[in-house]
PDB file of N, CA and C in Angstrom:
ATOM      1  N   UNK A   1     -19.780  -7.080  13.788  1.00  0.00           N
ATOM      2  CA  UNK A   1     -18.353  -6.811  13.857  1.00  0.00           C
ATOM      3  C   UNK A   1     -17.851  -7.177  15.243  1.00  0.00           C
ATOM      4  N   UNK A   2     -16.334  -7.863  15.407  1.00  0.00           N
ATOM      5  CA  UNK A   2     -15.930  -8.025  16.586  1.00  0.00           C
ATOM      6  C   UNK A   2     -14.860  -8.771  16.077  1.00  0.00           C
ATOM      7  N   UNK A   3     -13.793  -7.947  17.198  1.00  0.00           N
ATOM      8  CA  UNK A   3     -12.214  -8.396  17.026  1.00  0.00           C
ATOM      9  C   UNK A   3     -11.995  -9.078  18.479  1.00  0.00           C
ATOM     10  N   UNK A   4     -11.573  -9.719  18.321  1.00  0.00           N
ATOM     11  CA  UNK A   4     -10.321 -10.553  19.638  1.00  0.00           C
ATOM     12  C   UNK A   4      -8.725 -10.432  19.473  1.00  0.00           C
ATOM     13  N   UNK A   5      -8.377 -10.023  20.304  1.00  0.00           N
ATOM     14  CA  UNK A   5      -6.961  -9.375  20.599  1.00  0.00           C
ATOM     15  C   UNK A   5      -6.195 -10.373  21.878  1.00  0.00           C
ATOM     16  N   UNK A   6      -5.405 -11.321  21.503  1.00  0.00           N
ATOM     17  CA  UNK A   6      -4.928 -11.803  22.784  1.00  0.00           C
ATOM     18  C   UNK A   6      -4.427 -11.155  23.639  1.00  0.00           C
ATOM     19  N   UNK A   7      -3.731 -11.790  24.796  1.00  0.00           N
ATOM     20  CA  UNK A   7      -2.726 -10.953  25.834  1.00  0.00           C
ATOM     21  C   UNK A   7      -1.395 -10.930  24.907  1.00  0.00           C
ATOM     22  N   UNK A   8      -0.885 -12.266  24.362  1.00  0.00           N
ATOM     23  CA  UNK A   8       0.295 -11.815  23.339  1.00  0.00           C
ATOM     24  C   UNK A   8       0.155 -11.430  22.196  1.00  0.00           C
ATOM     25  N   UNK A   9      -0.832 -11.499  21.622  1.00  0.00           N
ATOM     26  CA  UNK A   9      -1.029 -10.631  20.544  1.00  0.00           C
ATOM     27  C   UNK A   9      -0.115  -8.514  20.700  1.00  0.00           C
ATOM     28  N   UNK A  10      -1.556  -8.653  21.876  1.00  0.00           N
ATOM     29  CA  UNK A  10      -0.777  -7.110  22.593  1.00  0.00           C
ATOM     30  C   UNK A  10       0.465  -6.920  22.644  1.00  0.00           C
ATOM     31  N   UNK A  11       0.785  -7.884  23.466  1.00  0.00           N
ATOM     32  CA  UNK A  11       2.608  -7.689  23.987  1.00  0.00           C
ATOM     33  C   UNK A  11       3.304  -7.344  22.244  1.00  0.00           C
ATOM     34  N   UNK A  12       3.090  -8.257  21.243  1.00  0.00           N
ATOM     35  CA  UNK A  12       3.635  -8.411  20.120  1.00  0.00           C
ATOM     36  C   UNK A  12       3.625  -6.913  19.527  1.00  0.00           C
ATOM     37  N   UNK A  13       2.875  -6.536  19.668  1.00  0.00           N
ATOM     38  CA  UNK A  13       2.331  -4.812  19.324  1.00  0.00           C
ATOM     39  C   UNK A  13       3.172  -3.989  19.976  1.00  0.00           C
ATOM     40  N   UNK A  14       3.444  -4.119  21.185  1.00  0.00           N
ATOM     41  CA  UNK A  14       3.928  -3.091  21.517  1.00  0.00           C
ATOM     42  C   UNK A  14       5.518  -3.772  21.026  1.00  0.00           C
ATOM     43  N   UNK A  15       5.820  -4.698  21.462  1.00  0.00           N
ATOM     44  CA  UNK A  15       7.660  -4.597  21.085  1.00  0.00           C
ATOM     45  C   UNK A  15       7.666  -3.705  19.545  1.00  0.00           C
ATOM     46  N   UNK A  16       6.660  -4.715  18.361  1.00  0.00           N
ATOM     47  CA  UNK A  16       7.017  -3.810  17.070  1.00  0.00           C
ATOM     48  C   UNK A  16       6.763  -2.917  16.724  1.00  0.00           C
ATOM     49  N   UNK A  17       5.652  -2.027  17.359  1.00  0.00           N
ATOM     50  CA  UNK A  17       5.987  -0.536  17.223  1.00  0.00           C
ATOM     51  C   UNK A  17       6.570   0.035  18.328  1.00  0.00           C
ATOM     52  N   UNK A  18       7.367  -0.516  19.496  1.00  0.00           N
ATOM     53  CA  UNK A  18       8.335   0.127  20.215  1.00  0.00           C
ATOM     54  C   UNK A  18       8.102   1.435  20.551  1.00  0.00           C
ATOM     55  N   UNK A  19       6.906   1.124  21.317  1.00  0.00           N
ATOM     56  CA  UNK A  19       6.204   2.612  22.194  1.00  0.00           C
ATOM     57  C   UNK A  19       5.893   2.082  23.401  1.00  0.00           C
ATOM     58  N   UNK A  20       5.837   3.013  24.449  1.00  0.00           N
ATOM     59  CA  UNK A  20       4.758   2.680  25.498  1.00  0.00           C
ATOM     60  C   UNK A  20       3.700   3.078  25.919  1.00  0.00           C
ATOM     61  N   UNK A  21       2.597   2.524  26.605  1.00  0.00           N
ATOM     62  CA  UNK A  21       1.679   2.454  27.202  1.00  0.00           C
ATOM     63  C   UNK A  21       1.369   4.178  26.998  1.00  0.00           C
ATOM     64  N   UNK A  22       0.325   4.503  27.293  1.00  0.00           N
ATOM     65  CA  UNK A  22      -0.693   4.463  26.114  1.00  0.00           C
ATOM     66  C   UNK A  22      -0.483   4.462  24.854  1.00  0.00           C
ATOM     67  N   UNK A  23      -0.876   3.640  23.896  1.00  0.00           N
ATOM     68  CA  UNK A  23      -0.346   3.793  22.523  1.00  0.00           C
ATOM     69  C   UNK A  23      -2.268   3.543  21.535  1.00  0.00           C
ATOM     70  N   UNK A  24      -2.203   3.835  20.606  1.00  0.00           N
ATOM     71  CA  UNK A  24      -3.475   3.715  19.682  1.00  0.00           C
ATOM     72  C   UNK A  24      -2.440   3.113  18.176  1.00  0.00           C
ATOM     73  N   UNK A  25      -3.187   1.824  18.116  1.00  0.00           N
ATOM     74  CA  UNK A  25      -2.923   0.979  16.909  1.00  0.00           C
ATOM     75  C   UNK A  25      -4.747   1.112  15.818  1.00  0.00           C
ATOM     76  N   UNK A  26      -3.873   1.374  14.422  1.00  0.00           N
ATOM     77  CA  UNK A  26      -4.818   1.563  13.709  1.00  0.00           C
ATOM     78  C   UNK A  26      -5.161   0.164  13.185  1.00  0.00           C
ATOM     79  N   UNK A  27      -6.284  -0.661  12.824  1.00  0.00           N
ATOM     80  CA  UNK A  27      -6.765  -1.692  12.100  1.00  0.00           C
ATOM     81  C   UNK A  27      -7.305  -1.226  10.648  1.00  0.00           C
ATOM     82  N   UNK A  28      -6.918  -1.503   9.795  1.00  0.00           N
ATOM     83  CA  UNK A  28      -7.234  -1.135   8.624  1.00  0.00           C
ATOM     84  C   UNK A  28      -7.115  -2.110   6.943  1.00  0.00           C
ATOM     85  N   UNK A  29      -7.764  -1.963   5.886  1.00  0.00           N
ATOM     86  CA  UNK A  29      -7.340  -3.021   5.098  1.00  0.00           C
ATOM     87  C   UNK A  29      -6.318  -1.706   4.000  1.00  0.00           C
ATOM     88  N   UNK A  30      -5.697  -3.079   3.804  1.00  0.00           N
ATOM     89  CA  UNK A  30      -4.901  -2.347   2.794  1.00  0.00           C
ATOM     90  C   UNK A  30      -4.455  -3.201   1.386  1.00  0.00           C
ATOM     91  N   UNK A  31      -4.923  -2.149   0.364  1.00  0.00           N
ATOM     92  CA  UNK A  31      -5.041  -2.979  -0.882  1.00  0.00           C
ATOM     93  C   UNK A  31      -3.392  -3.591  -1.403  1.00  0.00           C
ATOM     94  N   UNK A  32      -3.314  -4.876  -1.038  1.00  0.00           N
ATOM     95  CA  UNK A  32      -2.290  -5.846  -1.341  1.00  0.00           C
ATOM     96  C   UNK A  32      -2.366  -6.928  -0.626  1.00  0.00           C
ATOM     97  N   UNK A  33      -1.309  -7.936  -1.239  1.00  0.00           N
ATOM     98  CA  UNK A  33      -1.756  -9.426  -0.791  1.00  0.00           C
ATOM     99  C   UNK A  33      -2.818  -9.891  -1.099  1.00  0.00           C
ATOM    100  N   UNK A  34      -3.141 -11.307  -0.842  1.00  0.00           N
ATOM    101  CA  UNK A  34      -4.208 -11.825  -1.201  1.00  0.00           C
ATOM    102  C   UNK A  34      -5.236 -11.914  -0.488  1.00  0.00           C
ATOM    103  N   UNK A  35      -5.220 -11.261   0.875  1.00  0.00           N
ATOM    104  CA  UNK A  35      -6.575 -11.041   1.489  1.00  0.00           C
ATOM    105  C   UNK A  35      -7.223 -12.660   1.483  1.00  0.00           C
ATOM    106  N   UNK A  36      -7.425 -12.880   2.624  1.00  0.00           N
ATOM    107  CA  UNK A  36      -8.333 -14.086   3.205  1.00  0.00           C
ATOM    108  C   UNK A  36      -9.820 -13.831   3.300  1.00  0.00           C
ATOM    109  N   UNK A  37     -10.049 -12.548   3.769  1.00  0.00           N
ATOM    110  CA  UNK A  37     -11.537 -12.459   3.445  1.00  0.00           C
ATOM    111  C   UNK A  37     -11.760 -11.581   2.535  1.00  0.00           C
ATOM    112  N   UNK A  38     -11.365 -10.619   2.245  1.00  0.00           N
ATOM    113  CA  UNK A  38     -11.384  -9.485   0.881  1.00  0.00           C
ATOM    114  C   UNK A  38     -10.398 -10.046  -0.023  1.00  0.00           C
ATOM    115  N   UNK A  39     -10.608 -10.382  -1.243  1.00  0.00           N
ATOM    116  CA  UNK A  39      -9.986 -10.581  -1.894  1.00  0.00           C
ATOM    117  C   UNK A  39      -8.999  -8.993  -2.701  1.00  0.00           C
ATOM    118  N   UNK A  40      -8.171  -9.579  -2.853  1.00  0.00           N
ATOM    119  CA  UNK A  40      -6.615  -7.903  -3.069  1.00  0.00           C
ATOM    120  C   UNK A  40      -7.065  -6.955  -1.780  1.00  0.00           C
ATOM    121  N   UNK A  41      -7.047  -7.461  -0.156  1.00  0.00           N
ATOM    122  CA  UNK A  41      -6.883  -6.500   0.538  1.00  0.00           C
ATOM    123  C   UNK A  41      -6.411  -7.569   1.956  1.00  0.00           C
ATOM    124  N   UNK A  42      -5.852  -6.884   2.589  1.00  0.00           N
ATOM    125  CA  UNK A  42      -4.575  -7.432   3.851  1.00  0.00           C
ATOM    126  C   UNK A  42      -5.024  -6.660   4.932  1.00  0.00           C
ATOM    127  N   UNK A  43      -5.102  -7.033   6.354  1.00  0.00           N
ATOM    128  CA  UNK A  43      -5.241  -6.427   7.544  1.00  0.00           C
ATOM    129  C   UNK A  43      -4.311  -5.933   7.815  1.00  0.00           C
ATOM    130  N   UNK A  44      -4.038  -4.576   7.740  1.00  0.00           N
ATOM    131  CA  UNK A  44      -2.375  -3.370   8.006  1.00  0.00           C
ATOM    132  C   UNK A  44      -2.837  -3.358   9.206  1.00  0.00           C
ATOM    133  N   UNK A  45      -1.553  -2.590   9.996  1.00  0.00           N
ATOM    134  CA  UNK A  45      -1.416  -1.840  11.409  1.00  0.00           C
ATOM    135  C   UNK A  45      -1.081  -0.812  11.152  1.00  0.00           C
ATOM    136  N   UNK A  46      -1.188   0.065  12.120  1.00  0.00           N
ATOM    137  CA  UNK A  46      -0.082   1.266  12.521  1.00  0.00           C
ATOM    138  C   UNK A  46      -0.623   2.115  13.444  1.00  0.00           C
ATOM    139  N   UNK A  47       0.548   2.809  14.336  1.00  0.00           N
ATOM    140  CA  UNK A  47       0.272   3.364  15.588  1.00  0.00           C
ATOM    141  C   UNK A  47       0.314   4.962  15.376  1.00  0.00           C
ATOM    142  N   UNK A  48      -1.334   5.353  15.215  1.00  0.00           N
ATOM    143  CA  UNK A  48      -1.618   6.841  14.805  1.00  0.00           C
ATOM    144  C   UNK A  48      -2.581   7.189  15.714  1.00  0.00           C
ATOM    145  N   UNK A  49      -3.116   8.301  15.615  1.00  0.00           N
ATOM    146  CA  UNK A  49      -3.843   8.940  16.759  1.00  0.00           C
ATOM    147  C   UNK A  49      -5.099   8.512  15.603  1.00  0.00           C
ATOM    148  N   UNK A  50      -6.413   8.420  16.191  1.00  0.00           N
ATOM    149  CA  UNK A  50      -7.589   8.176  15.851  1.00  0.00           C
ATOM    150  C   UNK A  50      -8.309   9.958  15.122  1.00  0.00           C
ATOM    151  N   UNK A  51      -9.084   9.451  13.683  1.00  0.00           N
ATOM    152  CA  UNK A  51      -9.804  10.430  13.104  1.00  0.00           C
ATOM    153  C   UNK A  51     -11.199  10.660  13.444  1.00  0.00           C
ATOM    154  N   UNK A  52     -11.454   9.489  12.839  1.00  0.00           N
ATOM    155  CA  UNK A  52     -12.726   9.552  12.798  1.00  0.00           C
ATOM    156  C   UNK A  52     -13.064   8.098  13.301  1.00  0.00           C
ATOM    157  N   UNK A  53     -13.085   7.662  14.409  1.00  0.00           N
ATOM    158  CA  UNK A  53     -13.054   5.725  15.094  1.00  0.00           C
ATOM    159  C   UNK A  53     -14.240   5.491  15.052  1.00  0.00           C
ATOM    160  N   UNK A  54     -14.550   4.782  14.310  1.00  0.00           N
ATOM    161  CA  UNK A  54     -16.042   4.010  13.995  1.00  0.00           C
ATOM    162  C   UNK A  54     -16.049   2.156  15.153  1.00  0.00           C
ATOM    163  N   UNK A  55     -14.883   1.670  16.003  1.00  0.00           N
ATOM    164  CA  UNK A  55     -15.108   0.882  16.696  1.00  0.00           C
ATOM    165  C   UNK A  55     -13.418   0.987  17.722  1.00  0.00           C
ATOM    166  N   UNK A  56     -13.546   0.767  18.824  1.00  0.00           N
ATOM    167  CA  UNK A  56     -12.310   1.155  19.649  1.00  0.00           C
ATOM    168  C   UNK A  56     -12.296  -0.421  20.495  1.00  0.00           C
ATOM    169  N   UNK A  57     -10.983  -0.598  20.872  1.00  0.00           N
ATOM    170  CA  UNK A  57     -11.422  -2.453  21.797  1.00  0.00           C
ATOM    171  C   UNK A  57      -9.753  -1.452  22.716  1.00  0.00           C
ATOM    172  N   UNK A  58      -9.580  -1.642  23.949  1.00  0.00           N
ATOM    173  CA  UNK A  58      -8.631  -1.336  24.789  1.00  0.00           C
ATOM    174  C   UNK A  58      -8.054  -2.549  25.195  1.00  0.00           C
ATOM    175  N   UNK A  59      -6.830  -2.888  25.489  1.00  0.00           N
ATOM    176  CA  UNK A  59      -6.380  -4.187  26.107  1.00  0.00           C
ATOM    177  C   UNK A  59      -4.758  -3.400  26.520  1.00  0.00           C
ATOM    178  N   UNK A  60      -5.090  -3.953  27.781  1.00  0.00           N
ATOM    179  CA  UNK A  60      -3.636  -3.686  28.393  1.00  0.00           C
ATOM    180  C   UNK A  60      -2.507  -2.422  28.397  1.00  0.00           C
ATOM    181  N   UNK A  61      -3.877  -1.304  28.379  1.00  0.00           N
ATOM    182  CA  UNK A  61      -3.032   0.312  27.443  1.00  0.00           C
ATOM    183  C   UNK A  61      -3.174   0.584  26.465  1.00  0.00           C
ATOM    184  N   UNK A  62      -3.213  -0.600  25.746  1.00  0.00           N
ATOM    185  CA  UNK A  62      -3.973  -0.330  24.171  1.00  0.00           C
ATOM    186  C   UNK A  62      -4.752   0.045  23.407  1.00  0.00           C
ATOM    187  N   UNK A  63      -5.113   1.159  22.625  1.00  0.00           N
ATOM    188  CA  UNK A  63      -6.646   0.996  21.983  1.00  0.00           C
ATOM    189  C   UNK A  63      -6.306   0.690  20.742  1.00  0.00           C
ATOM    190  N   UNK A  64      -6.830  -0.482  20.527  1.00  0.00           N
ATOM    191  CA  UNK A  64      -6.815  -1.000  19.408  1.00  0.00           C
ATOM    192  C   UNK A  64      -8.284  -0.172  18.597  1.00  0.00           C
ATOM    193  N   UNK A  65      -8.084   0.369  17.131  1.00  0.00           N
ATOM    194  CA  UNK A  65      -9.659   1.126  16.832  1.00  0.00           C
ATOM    195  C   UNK A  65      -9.275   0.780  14.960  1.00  0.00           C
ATOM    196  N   UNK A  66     -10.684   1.211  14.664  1.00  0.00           N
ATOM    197  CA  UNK A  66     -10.807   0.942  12.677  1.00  0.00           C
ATOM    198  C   UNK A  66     -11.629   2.198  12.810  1.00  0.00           C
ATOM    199  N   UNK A  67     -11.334   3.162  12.090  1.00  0.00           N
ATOM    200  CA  UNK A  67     -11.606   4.189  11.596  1.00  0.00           C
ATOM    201  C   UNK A  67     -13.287   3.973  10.845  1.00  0.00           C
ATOM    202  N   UNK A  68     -13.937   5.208  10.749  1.00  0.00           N
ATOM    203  CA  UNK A  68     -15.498   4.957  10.564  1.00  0.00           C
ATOM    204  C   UNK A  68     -15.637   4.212   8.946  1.00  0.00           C
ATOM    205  N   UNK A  69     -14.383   4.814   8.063  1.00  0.00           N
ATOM    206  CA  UNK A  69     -14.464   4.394   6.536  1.00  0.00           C
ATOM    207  C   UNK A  69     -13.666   3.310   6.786  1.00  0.00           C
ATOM    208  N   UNK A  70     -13.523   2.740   7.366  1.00  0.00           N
ATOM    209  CA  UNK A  70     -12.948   1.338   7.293  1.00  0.00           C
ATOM    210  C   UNK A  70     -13.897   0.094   7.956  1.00  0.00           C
ATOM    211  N   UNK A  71     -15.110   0.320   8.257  1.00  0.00           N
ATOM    212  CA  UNK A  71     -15.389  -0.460   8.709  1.00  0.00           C
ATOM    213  C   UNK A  71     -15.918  -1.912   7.989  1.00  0.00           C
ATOM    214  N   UNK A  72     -16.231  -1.491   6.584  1.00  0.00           N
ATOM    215  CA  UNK A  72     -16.693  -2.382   5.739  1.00  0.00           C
ATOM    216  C   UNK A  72     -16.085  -2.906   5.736  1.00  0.00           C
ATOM    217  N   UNK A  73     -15.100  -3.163   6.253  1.00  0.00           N
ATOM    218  CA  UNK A  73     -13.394  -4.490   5.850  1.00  0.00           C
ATOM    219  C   UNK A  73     -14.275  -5.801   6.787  1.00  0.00           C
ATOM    220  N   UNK A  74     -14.693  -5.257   8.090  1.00  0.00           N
ATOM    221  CA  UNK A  74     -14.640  -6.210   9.141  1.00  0.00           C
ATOM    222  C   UNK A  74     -16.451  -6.414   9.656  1.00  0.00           C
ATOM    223  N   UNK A  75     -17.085  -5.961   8.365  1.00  0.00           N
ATOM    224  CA  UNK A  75     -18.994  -6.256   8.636  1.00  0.00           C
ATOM    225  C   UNK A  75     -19.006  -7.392   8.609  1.00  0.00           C
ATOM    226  N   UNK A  76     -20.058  -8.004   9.383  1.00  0.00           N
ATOM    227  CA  UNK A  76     -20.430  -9.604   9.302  1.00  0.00           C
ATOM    228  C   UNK A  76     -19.581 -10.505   9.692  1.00  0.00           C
ATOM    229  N   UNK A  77     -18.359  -9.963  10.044  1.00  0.00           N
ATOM    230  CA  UNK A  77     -17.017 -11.018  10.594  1.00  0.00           C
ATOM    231  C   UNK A  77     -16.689 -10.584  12.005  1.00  0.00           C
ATOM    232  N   UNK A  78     -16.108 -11.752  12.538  1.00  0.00           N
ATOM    233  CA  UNK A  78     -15.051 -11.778  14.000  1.00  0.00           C
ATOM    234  C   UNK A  78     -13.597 -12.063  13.011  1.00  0.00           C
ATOM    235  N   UNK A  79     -12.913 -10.819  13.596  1.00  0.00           N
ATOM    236  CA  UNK A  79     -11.710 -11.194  13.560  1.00  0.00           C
ATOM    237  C   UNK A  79     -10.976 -11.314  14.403  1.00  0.00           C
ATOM    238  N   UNK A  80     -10.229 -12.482  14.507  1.00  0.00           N
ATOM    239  CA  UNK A  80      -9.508 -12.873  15.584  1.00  0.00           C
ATOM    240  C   UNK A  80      -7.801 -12.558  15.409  1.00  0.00           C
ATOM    241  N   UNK A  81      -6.986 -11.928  16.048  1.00  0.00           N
ATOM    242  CA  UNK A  81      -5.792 -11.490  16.236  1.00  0.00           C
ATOM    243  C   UNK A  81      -5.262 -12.240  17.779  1.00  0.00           C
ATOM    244  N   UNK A  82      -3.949 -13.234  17.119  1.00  0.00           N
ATOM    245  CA  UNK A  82      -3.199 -14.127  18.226  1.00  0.00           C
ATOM    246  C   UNK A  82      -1.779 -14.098  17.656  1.00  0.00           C
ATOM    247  N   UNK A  83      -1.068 -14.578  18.922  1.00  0.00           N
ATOM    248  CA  UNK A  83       0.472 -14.627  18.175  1.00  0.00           C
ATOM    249  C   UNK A  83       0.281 -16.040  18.309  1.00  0.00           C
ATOM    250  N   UNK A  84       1.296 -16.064  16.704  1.00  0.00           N
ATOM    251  CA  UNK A  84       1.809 -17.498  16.399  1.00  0.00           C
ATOM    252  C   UNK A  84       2.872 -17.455  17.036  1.00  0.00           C
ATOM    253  N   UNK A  85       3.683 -18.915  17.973  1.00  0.00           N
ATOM    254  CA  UNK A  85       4.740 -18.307  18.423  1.00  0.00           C
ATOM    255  C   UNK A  85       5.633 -19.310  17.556  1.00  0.00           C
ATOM    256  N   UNK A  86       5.326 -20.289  16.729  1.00  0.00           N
ATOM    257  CA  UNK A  86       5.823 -20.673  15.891  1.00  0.00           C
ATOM    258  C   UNK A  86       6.764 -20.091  14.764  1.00  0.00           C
ATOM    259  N   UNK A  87       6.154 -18.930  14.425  1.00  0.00           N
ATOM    260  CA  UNK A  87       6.793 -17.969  13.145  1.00  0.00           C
ATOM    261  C   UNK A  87       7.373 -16.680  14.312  1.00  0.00           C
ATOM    262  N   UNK A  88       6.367 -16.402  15.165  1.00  0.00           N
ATOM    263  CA  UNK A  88       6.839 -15.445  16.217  1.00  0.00           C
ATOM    264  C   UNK A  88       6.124 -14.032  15.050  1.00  0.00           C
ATOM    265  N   UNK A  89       5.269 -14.216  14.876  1.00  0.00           N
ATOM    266  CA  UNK A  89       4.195 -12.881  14.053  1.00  0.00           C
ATOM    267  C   UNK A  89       2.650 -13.560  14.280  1.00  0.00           C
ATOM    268  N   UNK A  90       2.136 -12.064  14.169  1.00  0.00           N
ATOM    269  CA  UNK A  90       0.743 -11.990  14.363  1.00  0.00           C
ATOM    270  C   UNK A  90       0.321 -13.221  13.595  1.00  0.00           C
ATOM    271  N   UNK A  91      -0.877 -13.547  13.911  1.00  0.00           N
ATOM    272  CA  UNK A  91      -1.918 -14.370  13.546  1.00  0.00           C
ATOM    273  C   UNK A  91      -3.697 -13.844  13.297  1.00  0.00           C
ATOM    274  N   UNK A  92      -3.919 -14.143  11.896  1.00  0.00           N
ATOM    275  CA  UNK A  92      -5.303 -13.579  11.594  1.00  0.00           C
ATOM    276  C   UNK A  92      -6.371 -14.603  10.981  1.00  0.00           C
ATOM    277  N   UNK A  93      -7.199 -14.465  11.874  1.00  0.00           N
ATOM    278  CA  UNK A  93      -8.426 -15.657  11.689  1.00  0.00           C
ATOM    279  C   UNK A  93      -9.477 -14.718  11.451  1.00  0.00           C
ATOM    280  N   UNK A  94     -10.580 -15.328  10.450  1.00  0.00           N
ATOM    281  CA  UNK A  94     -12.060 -14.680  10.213  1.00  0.00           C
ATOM    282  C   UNK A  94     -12.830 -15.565  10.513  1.00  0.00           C
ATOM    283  N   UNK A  95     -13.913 -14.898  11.094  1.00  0.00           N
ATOM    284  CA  UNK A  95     -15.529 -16.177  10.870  1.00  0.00           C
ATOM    285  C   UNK A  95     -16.322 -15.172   9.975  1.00  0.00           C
ATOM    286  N   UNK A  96     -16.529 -15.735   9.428  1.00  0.00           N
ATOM    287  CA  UNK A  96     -18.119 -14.898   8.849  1.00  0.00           C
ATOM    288  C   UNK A  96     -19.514 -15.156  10.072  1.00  0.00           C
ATOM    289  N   UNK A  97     -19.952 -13.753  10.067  1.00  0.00           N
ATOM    290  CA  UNK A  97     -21.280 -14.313  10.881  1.00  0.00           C
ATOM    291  C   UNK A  97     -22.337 -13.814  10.398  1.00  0.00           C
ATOM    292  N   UNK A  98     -23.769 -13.958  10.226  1.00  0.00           N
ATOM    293  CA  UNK A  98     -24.722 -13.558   9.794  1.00  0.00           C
ATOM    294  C   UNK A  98     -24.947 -12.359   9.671  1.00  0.00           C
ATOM    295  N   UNK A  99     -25.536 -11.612   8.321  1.00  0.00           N
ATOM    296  CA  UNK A  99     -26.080  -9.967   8.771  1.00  0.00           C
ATOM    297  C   UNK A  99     -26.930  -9.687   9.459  1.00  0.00           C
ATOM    298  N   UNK A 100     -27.986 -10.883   9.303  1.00  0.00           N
ATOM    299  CA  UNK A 100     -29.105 -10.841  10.326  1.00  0.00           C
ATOM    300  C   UNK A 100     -29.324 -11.267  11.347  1.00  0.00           C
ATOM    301  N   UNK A 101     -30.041 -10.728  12.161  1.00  0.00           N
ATOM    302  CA  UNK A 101     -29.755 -11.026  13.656  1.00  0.00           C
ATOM    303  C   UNK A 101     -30.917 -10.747  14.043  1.00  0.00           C
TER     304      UNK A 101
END
């Protein structure tokens, strides 16, 4: 497992949930859309206090975290989070990477 979070990615986060510094953004799948790597499931956000955080990444004030029952969304993958500044919204890339290591 492993996420990448740009510097504008961040910035993008904070304008749309319109908080400041310290803030906790949740990573989570959520059943809709067509899902790029889960098929019927979508990478949601939202800015909640942490339950039970099974992986935490900090950037710029941020803790970006996926809850312990969520982690199966993001096993065996890098997900990568960038802003498009083309559309001016997030951007979500997967690799698959080996289970074994």
């Amino acid at each position: 497992m492993f996420i990448s979070i740009d510097e504008k990615a961040a910035l993008w986060f904070m304008r749309e949930f319109e908080m400041k510094k310290p803030i906790n953004i949740r990573l989570f799948p959520q059943y809709a859309g067509f899902g790029e790597k889960n098929k019927g499931f979508s990478l949601a956000f939202s800015a909640e206090q942490p339950e039970n955080v099974g992986y935490t990444q900090e950037m710029n004030g941020i803790t970006f975290y996926v809850e312990g029952n969520d982690i199966w969304f993001f096993e065996d993958t890098e997900t990568y989070l960038s802003f498009n500044e083309v559309i001016e919204e997030i951007q979500i890339n997967y690799k698959e990477t080996s289970a074994i290591q």
